[in-house]
PDB file of N, CA and C in Angstrom:
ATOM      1  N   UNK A   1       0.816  -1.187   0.000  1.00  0.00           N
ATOM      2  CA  UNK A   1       0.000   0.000   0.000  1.00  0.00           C
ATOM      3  C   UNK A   1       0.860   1.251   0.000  1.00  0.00           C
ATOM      4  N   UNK A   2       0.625   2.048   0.455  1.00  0.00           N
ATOM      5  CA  UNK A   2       0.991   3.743   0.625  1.00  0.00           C
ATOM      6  C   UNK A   2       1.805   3.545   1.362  1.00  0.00           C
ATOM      7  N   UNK A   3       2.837   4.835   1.404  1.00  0.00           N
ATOM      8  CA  UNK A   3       4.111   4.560   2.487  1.00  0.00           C
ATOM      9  C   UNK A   3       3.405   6.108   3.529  1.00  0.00           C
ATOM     10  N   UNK A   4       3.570   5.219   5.073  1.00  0.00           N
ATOM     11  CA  UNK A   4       3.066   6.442   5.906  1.00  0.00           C
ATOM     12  C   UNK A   4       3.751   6.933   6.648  1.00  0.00           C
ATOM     13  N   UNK A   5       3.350   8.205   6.677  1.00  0.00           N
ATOM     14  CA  UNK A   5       4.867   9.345   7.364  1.00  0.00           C
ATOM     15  C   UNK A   5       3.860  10.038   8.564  1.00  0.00           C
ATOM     16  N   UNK A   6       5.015  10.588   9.033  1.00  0.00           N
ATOM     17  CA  UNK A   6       4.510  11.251  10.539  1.00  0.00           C
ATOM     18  C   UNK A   6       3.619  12.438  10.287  1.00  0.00           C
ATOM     19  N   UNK A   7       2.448  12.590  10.369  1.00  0.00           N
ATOM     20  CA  UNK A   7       1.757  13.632  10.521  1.00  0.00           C
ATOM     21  C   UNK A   7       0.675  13.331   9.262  1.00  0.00           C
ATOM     22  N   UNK A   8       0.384  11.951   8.578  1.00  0.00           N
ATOM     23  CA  UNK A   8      -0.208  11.588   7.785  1.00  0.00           C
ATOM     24  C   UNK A   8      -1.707  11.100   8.805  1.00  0.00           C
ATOM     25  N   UNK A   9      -2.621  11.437   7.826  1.00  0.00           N
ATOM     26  CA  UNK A   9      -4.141  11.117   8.513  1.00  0.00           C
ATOM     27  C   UNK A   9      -4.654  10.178   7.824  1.00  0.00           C
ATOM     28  N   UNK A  10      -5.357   8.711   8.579  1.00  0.00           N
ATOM     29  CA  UNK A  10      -5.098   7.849   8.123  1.00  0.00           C
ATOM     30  C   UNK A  10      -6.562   7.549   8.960  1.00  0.00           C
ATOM     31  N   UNK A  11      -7.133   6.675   7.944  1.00  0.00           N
ATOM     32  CA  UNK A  11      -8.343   5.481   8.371  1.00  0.00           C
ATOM     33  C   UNK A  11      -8.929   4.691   9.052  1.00  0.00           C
ATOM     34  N   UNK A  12      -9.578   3.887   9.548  1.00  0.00           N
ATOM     35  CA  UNK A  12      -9.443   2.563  10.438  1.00  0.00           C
ATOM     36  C   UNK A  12     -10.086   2.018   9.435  1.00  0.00           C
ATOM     37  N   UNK A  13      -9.393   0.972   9.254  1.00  0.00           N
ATOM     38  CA  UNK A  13     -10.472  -0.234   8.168  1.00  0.00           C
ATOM     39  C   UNK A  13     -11.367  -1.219   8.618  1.00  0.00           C
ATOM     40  N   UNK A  14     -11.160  -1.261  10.177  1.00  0.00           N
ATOM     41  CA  UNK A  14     -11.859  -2.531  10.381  1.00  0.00           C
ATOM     42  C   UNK A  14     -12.478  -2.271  11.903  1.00  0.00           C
ATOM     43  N   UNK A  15     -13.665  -2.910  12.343  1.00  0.00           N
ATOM     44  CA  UNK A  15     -13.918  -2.317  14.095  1.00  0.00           C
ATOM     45  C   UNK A  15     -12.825  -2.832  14.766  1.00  0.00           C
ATOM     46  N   UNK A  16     -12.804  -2.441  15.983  1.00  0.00           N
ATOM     47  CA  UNK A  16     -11.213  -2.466  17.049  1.00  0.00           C
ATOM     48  C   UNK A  16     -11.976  -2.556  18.502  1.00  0.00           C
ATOM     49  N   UNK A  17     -11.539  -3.294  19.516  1.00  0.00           N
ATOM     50  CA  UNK A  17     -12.092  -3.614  20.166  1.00  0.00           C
ATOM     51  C   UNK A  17     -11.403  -2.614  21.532  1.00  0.00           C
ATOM     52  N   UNK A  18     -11.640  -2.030  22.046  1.00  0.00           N
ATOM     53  CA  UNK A  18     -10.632  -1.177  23.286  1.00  0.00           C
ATOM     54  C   UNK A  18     -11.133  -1.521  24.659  1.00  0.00           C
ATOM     55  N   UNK A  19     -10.233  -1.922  25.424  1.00  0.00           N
ATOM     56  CA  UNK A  19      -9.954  -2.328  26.358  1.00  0.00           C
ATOM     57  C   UNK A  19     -10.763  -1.404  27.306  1.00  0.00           C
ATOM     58  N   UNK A  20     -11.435  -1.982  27.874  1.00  0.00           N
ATOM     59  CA  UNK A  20     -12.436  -0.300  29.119  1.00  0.00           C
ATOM     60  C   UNK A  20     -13.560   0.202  28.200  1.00  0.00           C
ATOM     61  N   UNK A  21     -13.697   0.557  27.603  1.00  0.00           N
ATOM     62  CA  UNK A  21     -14.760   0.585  26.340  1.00  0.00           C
ATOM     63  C   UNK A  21     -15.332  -0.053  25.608  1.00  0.00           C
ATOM     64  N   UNK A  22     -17.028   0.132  26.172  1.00  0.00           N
ATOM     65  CA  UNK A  22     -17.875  -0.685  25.859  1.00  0.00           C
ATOM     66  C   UNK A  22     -18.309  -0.767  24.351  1.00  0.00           C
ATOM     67  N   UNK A  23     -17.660   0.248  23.184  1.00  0.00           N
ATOM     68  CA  UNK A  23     -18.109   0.543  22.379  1.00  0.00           C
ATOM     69  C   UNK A  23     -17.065   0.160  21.000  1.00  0.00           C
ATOM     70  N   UNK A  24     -16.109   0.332  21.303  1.00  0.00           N
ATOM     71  CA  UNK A  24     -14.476   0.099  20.981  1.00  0.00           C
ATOM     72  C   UNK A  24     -14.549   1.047  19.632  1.00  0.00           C
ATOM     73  N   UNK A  25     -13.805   1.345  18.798  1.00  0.00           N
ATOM     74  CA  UNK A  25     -13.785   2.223  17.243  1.00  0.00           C
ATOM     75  C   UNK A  25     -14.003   1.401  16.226  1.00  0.00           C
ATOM     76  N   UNK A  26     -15.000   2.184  15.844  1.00  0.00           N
ATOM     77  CA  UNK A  26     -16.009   1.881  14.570  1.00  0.00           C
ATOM     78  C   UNK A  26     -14.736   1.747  13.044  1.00  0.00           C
ATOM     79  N   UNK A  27     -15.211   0.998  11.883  1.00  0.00           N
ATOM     80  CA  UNK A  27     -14.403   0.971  10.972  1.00  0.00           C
ATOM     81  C   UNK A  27     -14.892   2.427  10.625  1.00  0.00           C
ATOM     82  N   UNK A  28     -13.749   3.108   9.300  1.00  0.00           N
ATOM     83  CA  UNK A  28     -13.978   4.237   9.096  1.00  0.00           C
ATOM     84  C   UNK A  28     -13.636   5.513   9.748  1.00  0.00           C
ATOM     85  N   UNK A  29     -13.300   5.177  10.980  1.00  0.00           N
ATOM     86  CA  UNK A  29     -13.159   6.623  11.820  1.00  0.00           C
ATOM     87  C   UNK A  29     -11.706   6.685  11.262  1.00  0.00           C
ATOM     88  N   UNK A  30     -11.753   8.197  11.024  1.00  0.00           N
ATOM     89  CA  UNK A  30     -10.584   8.800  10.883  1.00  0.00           C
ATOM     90  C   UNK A  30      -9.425   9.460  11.654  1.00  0.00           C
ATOM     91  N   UNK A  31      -8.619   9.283  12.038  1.00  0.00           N
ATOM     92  CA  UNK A  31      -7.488   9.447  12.507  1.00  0.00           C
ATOM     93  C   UNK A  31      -6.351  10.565  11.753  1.00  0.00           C
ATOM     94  N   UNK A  32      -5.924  12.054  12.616  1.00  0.00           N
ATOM     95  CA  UNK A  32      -5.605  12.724  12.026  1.00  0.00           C
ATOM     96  C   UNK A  32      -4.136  12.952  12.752  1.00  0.00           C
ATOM     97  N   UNK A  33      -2.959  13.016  12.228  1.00  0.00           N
ATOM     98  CA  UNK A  33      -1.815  13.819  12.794  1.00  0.00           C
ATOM     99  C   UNK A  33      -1.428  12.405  13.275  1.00  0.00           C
ATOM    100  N   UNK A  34      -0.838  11.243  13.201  1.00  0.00           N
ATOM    101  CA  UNK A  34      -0.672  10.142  13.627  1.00  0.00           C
ATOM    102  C   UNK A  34       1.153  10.138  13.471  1.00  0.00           C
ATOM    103  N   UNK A  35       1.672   9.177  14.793  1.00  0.00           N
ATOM    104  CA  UNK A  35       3.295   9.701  14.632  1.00  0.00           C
ATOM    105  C   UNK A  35       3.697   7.741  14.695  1.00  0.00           C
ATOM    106  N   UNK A  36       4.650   7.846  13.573  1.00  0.00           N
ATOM    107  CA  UNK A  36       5.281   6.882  13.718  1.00  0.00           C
ATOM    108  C   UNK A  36       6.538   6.047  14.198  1.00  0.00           C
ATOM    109  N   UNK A  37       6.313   4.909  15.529  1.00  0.00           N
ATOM    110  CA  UNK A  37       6.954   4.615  16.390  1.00  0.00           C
ATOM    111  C   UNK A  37       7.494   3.590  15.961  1.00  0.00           C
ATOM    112  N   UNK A  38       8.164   2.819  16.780  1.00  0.00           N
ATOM    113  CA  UNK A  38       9.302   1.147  16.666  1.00  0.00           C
ATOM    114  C   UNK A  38       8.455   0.316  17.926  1.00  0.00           C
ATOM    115  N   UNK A  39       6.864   0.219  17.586  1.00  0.00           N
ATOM    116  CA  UNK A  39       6.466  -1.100  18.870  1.00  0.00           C
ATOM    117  C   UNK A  39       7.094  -2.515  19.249  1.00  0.00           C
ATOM    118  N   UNK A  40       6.619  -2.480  20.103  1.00  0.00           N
ATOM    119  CA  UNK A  40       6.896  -3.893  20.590  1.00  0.00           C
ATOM    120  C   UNK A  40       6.132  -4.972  20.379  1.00  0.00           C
ATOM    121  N   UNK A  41       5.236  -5.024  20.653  1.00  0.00           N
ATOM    122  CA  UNK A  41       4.604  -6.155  20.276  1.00  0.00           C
ATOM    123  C   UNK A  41       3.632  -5.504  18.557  1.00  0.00           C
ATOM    124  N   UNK A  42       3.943  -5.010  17.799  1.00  0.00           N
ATOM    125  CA  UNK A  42       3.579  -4.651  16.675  1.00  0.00           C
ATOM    126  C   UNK A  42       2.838  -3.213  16.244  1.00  0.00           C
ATOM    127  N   UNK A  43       2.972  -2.459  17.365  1.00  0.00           N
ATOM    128  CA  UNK A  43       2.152  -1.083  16.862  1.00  0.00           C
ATOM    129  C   UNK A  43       2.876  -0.307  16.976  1.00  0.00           C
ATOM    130  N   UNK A  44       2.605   0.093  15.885  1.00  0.00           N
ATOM    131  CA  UNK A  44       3.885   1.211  15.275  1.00  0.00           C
ATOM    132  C   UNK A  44       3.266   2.502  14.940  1.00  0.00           C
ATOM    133  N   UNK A  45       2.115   2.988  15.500  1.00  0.00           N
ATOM    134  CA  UNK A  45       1.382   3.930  15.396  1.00  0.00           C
ATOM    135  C   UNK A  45       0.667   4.750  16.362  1.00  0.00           C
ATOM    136  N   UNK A  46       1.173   5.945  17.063  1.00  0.00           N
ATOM    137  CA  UNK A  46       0.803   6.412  17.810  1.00  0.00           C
ATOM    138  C   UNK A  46       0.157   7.542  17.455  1.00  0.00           C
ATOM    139  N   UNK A  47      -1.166   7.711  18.223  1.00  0.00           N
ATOM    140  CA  UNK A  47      -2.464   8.446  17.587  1.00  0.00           C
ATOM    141  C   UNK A  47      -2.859   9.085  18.725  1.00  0.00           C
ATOM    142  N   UNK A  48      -3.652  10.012  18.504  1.00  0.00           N
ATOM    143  CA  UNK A  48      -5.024  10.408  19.646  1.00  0.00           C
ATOM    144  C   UNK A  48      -6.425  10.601  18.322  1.00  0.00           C
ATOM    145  N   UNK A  49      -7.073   9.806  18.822  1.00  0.00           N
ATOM    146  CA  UNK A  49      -8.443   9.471  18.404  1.00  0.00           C
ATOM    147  C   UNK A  49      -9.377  10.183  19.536  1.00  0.00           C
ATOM    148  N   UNK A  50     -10.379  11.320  18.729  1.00  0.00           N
ATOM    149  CA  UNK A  50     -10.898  11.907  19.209  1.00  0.00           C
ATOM    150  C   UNK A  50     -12.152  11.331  19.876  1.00  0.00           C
ATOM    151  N   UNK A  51     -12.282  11.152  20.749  1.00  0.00           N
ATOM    152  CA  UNK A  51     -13.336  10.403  21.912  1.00  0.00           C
ATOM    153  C   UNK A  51     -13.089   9.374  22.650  1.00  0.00           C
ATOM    154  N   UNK A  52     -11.253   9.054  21.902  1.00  0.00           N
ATOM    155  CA  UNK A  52     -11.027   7.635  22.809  1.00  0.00           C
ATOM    156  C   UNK A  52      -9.845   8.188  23.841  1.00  0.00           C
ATOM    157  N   UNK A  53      -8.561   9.478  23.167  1.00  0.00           N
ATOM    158  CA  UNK A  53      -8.008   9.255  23.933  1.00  0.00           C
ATOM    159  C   UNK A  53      -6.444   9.204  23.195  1.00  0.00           C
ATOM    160  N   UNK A  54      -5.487   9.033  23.817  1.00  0.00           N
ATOM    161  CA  UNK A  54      -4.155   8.469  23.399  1.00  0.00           C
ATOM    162  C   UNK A  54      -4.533   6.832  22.944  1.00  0.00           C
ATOM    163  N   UNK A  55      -3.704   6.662  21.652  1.00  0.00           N
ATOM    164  CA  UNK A  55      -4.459   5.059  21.374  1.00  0.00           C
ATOM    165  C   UNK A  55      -2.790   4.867  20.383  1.00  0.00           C
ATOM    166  N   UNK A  56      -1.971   3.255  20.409  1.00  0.00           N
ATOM    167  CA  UNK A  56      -1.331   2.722  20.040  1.00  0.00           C
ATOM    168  C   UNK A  56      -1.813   1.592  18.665  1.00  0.00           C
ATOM    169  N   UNK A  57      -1.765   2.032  17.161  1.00  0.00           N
ATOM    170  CA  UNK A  57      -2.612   0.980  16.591  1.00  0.00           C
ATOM    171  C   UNK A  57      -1.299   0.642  15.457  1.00  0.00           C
ATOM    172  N   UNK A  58      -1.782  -0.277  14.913  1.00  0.00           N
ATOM    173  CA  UNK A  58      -1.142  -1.302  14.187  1.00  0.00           C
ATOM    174  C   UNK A  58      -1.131  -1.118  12.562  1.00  0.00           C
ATOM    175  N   UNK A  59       0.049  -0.700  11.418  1.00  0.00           N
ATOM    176  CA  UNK A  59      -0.472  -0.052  10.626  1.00  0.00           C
ATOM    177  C   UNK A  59      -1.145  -1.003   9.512  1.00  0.00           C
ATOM    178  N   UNK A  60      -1.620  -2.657   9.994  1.00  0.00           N
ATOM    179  CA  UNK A  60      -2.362  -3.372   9.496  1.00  0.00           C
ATOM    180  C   UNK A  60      -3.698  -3.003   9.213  1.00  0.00           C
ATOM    181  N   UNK A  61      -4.356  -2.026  10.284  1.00  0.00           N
ATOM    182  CA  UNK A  61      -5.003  -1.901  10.584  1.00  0.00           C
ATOM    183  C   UNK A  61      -5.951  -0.412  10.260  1.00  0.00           C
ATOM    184  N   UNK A  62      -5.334   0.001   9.249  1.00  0.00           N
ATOM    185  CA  UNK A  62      -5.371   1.255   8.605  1.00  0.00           C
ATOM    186  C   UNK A  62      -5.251   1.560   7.461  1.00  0.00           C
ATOM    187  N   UNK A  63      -5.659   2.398   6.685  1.00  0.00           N
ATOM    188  CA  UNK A  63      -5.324   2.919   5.296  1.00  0.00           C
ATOM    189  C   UNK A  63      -4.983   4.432   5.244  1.00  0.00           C
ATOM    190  N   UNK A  64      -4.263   4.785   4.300  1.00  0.00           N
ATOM    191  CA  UNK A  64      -3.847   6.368   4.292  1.00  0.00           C
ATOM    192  C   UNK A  64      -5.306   7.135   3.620  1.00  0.00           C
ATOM    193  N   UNK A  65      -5.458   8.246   4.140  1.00  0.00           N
ATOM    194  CA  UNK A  65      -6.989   8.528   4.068  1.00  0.00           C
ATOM    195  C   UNK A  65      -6.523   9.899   2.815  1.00  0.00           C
TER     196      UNK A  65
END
């Protein structure tokens, strides 16, 4: 796919289930200003998603919007 850089706003493709939240993020929500990290167990994407919060996601799990 697309190569993603720091400050690129990017998609969710698929629902996500969050830990404490009964509702978890819907596919589609958009994600803006996203910085790219070296995870550990695979998330290499550090975000703040507006209603959830600081959130760590996976760039499997995304498309460049």
């Amino acid at each position: 796919g697309n190569v993603l850089c720091d400050g690129d706003s990017v998609t969710v493709v698929k629902a996500l289930k969050v830990k404490g939240s009964p509702s978890g993020i819907k596919a589609g929500t958009k994600v803006r200003n996203i910085r790219l990290v070296d995870g550990v167990d695979g998330h290499d994407i550090d975000c703040r998603i507006e209603g959830f919060g600081a959130m760590q996601l996976k760039s499997t799990v995304v498309k460049k919007a």
